[in-house]
Protein backbone atom coordinates (compact mmCIF):
# COMPACT_ATOMS: atom_id res chain seq x y z
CA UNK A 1 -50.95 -65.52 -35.79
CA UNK A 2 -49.23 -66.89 -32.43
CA UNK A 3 -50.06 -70.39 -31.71
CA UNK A 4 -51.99 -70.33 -28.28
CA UNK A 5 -51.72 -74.25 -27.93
CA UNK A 6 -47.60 -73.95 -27.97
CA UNK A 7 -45.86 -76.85 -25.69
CA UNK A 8 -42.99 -76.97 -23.97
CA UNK A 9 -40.68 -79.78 -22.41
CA UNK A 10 -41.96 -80.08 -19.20
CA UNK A 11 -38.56 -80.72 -17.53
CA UNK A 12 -36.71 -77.87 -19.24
CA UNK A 13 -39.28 -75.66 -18.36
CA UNK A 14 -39.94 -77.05 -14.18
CA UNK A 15 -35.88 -76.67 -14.11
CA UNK A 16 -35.86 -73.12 -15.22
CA UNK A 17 -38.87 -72.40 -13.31
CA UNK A 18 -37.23 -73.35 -9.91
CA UNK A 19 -33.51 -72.16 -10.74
CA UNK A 20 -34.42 -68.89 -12.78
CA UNK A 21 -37.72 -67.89 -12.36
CA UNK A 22 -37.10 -65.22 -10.71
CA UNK A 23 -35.38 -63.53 -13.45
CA UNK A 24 -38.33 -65.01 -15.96
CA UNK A 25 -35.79 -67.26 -17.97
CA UNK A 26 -38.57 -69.94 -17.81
CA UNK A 27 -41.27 -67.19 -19.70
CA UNK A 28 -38.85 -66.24 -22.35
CA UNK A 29 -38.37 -69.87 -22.71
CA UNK A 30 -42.10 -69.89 -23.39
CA UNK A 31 -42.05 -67.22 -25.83
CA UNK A 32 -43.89 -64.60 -22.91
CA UNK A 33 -41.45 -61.83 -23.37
CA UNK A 34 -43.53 -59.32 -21.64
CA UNK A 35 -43.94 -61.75 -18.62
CA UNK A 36 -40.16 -62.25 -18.62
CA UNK A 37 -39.27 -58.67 -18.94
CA UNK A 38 -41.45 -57.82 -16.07
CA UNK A 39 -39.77 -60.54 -13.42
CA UNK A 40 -36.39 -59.04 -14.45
CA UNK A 41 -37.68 -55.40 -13.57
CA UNK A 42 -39.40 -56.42 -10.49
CA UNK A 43 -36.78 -59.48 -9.60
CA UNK A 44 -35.29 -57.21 -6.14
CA UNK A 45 -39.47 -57.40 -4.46
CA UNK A 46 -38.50 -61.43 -5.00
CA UNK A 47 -42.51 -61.74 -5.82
CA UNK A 48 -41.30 -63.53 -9.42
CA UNK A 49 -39.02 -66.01 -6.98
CA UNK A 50 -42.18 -66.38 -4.74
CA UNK A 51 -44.84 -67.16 -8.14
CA UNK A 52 -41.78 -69.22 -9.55
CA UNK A 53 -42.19 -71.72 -6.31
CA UNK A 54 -46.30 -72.05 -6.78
CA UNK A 55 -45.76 -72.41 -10.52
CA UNK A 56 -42.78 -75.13 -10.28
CA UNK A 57 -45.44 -77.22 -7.48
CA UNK A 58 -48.12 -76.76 -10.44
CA UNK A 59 -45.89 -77.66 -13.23
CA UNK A 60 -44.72 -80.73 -11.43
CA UNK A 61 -48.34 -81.94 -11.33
CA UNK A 62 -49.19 -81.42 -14.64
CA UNK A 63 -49.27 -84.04 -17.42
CA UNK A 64 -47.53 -84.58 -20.33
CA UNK A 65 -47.96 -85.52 -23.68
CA UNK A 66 -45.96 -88.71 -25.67
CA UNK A 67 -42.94 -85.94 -26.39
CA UNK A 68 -42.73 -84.92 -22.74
CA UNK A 69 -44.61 -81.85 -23.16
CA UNK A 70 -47.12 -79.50 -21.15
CA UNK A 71 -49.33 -76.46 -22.26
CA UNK A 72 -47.74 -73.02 -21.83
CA UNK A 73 -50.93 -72.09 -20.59
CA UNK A 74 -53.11 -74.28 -17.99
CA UNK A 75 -56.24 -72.97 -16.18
CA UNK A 76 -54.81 -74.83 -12.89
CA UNK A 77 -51.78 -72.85 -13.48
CA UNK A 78 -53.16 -70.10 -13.84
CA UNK A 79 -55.83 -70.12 -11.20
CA UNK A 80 -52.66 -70.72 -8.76
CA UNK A 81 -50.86 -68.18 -9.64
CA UNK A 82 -53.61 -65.43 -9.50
CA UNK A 83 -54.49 -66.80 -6.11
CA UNK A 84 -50.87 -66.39 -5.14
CA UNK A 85 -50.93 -63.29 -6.79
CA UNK A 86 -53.76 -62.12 -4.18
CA UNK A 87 -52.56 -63.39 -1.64
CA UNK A 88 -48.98 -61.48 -1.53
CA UNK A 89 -51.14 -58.35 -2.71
CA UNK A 90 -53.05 -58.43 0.39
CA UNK A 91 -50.21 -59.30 2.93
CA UNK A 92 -48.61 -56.54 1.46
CA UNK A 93 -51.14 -53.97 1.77
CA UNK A 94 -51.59 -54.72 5.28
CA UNK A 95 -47.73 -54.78 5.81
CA UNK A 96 -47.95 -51.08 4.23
CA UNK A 97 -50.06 -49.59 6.74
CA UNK A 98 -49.03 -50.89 9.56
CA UNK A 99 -46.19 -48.59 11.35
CA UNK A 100 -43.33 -50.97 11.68
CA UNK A 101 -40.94 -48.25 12.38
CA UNK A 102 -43.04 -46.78 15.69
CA UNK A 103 -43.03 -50.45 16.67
CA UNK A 104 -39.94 -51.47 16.23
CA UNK A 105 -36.83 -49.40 18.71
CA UNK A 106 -34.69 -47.93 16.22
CA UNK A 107 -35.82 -49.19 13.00
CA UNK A 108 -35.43 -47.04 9.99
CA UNK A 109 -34.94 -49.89 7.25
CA UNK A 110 -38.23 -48.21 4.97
CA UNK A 111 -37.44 -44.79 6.03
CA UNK A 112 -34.29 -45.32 4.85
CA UNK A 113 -35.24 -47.18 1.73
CA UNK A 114 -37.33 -44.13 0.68
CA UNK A 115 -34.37 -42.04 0.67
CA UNK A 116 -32.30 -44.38 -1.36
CA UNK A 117 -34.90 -44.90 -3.62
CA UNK A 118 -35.14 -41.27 -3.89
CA UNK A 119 -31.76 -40.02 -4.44
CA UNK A 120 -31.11 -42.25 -7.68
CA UNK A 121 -30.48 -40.80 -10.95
CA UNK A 122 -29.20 -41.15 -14.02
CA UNK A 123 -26.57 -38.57 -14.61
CA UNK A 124 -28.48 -35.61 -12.92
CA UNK A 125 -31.43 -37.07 -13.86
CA UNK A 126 -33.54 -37.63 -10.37
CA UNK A 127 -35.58 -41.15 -12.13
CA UNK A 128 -38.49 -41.12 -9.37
CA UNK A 129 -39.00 -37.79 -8.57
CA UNK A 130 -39.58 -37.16 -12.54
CA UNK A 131 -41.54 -40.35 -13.06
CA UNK A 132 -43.84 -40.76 -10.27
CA UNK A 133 -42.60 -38.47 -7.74
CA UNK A 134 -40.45 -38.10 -4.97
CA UNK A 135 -40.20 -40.58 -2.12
CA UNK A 136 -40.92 -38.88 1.28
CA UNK A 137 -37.11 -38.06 2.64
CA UNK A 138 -37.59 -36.45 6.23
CA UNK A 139 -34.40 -34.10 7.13
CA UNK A 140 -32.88 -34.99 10.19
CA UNK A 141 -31.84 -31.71 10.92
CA UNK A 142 -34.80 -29.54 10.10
CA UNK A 143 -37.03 -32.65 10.92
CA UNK A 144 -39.10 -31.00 7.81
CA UNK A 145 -40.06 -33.40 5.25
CA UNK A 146 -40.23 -33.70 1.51
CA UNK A 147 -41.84 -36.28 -1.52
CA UNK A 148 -44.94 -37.25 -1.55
CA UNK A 149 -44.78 -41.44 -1.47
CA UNK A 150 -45.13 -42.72 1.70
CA UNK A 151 -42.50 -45.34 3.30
CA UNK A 152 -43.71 -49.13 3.41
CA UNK A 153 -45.58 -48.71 6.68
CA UNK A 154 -46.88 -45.43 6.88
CA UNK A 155 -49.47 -46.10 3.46
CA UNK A 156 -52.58 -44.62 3.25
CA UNK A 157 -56.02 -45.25 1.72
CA UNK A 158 -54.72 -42.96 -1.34
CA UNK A 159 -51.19 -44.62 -1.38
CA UNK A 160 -52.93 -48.08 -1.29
CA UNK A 161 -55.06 -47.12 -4.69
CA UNK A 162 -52.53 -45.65 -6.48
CA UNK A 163 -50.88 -48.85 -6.07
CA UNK A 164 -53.71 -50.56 -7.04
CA UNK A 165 -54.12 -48.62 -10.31
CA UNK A 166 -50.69 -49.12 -11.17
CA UNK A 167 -50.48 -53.01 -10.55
CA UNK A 168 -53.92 -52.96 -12.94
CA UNK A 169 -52.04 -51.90 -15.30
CA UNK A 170 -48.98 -53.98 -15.05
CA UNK A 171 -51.97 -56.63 -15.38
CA UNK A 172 -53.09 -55.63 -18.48
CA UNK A 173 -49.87 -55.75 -19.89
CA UNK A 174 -49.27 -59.25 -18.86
CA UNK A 175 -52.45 -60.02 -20.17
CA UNK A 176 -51.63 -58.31 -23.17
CA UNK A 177 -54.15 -56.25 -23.36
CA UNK A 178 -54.06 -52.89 -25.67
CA UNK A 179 -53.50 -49.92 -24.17
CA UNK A 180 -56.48 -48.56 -25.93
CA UNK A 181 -58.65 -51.26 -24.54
CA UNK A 182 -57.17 -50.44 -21.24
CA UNK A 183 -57.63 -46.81 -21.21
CA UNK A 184 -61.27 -46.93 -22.91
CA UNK A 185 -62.29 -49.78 -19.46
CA UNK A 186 -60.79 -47.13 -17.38
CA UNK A 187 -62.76 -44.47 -18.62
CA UNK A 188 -66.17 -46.32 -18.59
CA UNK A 189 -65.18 -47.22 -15.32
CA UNK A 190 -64.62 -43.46 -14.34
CA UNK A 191 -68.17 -42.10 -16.15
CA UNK A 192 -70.00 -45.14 -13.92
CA UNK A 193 -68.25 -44.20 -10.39
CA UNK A 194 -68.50 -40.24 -10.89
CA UNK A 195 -72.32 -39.78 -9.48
CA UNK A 196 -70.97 -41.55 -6.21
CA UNK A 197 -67.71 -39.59 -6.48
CA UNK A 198 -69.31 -36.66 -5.93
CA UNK A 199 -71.70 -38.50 -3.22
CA UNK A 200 -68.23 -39.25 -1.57
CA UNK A 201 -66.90 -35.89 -1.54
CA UNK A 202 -70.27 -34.02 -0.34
CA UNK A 203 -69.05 -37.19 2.93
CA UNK A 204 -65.70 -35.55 2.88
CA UNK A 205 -66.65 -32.15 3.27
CA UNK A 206 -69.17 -32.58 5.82
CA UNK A 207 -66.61 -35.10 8.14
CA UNK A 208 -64.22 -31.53 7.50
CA UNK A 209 -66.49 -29.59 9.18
CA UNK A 210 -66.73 -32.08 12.08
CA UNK A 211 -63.18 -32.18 12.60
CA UNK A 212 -62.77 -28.14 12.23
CA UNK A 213 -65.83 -28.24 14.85
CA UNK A 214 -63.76 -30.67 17.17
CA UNK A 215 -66.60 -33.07 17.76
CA UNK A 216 -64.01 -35.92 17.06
CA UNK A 217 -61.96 -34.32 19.32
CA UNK A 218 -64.47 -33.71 22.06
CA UNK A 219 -65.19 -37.05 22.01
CA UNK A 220 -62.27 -38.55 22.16
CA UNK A 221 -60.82 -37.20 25.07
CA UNK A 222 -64.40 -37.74 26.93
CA UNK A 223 -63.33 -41.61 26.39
CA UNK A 224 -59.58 -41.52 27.13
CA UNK A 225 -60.17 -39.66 30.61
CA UNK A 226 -62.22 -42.89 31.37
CA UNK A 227 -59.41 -44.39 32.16
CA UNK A 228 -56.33 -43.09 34.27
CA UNK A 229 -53.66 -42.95 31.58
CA UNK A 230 -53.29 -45.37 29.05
CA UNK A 231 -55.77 -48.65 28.28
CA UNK A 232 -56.62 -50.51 25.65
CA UNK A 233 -59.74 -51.07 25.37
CA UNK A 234 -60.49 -46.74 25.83
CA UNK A 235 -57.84 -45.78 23.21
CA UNK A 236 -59.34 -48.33 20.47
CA UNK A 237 -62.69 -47.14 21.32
CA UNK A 238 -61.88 -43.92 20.48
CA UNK A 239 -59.99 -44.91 17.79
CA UNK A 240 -62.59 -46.72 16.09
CA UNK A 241 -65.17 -43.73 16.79
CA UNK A 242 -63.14 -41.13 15.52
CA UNK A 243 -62.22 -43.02 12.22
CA UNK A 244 -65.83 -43.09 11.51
CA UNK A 245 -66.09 -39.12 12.32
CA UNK A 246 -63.03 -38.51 10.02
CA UNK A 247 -62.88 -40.40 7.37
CA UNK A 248 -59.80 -39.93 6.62
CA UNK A 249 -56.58 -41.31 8.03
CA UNK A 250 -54.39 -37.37 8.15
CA UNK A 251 -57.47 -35.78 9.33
CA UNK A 252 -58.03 -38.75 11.68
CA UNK A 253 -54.15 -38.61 13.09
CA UNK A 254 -54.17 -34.71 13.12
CA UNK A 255 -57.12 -34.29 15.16
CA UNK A 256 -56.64 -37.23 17.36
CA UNK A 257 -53.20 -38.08 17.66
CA UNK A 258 -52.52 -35.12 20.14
CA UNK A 259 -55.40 -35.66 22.09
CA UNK A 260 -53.82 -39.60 23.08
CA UNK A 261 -50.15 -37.43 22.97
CA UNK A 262 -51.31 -35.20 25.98
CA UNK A 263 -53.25 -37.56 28.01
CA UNK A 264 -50.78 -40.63 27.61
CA UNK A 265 -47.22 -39.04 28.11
CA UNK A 266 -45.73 -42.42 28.47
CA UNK A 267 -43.72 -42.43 24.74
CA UNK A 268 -42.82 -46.01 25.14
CA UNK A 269 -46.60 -46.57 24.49
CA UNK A 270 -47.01 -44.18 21.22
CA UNK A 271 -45.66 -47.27 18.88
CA UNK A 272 -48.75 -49.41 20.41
CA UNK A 273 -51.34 -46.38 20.03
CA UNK A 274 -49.92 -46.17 16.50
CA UNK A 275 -50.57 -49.74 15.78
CA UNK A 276 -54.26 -49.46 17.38
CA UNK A 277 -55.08 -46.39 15.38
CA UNK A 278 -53.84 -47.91 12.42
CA UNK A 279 -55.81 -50.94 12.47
CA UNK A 280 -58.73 -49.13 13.91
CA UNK A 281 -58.86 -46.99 10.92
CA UNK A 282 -58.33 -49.82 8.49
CA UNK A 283 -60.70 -52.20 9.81
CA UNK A 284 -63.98 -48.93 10.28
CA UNK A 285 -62.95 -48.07 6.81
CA UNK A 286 -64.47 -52.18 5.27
CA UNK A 287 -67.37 -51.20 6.93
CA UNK A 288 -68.42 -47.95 7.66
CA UNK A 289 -70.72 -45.72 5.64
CA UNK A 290 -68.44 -42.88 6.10
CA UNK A 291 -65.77 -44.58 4.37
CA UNK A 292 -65.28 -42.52 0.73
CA UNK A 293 -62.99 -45.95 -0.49
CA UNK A 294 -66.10 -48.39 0.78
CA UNK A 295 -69.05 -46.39 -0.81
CA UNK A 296 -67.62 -45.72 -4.22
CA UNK A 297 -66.40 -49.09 -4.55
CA UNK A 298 -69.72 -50.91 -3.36
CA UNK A 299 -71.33 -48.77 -6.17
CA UNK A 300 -69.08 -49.75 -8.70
CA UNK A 301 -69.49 -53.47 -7.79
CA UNK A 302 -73.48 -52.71 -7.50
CA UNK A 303 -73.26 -53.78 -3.64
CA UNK A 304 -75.82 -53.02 -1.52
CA UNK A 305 -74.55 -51.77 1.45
CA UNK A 306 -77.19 -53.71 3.93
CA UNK A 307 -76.12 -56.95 1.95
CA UNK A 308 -71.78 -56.02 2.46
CA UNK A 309 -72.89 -55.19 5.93
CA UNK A 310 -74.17 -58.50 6.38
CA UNK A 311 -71.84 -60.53 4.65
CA UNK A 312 -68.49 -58.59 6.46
CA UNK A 313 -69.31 -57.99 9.97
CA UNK A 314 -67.99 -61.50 11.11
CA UNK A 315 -64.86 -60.79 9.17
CA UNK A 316 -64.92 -57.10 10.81
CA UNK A 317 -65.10 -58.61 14.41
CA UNK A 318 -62.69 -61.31 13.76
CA UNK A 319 -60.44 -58.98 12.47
CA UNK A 320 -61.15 -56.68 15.14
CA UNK A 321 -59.84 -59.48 18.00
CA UNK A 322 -56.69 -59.67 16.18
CA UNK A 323 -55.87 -56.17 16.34
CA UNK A 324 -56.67 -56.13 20.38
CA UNK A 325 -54.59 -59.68 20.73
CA UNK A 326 -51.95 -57.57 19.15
CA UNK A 327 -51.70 -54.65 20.76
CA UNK A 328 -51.84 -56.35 23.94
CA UNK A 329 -48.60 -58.44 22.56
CA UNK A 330 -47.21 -55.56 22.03
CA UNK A 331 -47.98 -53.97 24.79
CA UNK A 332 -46.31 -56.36 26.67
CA UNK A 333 -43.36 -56.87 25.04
CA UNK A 334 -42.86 -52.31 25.59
């Protein structure tokens, strides 16, 4: 049986925290293997270096015992490092949607990542496109595109739960729990959320007939003409309208995206629609009943959807003024 009250020295194990956490020296020194093993593997997204810094300022304010010694395990610690945890989840999966490349002149850094990450292989062994498929590569010549994982910036709803799914599971193993146990939650989790599942989809098909109808459309170009050419306030109105109507962030850039395109033919300005449809579609999809994500996940946590409403529309309207202060940053800066 492992010994769940092991100590270490807490100098030893601050100074490998600092220097080497990143590459989990201080875990093995701990005896967590697993923990160690997965800061090594994900050592390049320098989120071990980042946990290493909260857990050194926590370590340092720990006491010890006579010998100089702390707990391997400390609910403070622990409670710090999960909210760091969240916190660098979160920033990430808003950095993920948001369309850094359309905002930036001539940046191709993720774009470019994706087809790095996508041409490695073992021997003629293609590792990604085998494992969990191909990055998205676009062809400069043809302009055609292949892979189906989207470059940091251009996520989607789907992208974002995949991601989810698979950092629950790198969770579980940290928390060393069996992969039985694991995929026996999962699939209680899957029987409970399939009634609304197919509540969602019935939503999905009937926003597809909308868009194949071109209400979304219709109305979207009613509120652009408002204005003469491009404004603000008219193209994140009919953003946030037609993200309700679609549902769907490819449907909702398909249907839409042309109608801005041929009323705004200033292309200077497509990097700031971008980053208003975006966050438009992001910020209708915490809150609106149309939203598939929203509806199955308030059922699973036994939400009501008056009492989210309630509790989120301050965050939605905050959130909201953040994305208009923004575009009009950026807007200025075109």
């Amino acid at each position: 049986m492992k010994d769940t009250n092991k100590r270490v020295n807490k100098v030893v194990y601050a100074v490998l925290t600092i220097l080497l956490g990143t590459l989990g020296i201080n875990k093995f020194y701990a005896g967590k293997v697993k923990a160690g093993i997965l800061s090594i593997l994900f050592c390049w997204t320098l989120i071990p270096t980042i946990l290493s810094i909260v857990e050194f300022i926590t370590v340092l304010t720990e006491k010890t015992d006579k010998e100089g010694k702390i707990p391997v395990n400390t609910e403070r610690r622990t409670n710090a490092l999960f909210g760091a945890s969240l916190v660098i989840f979160v920033l990430f999966v808003i950095g993920a949607i948001i369309p850094w490349e359309s905002l930036i002149p001539n940046c191709t850094i993720f774009t470019d990542f994706n087809t790095w990450v996508g041409n490695l292989k073992i021997g003629d062994y293609n590792i990604f496109s085998n494992l969990i498929g191909a990055p998205v590569v676009i062809d400069t010549t043809y302009g055609s595109t292949t892979g189906v994982i989207n470059a940091f910036g251009s996520w989607t709803i789907t992208d974002v739960a995949i991601f989810l799914f698979i950092i629950t599971g790198v969770i579980a193993l940290c928390s060393k729990i069996k992969f039985n146990d694991f995929i026996a939650t999962t699939t209680s989790g899957i029987k409970k959320i399939l009634p609304v599942a197919i509540t969602a989809m019935l939503i999905s098909i009937v926003l597809v007939i909308m868009i194949n109808s071109g209400v979304n459309v219709t109305i979207t170009n009613w509120i652009i003409s408002l204005a003469n050419g491009f404004n603000i306030a008219t193209v994140s109105l009919a953003s946030l309208i037609g993200s309700v109507l679609t549902g769907d962030f490819y449907y909702f850039v398909s249907s839409v995206g042309p109608v801005f395109t041929t009323v705004i033919t200033n292309t200077d300005l497509y990097g700031v629609i971008g980053l208003i449809m975006q966050g438009m579609y992001n910020l209708v999809m915490i809150i609106a009943p149309t939203s598939v994500a929203l509806i199955i996940g308030l059922y699973y946590l036994d939400i009501p959807y008056g009492k989210w409403f309630k509790y989120i529309w301050k965050v939605v309207l905050a959130l909201l003024v953040i994305i208009i202060v923004a575009s009009i940053i950026v807007f200025a800066l075109v």
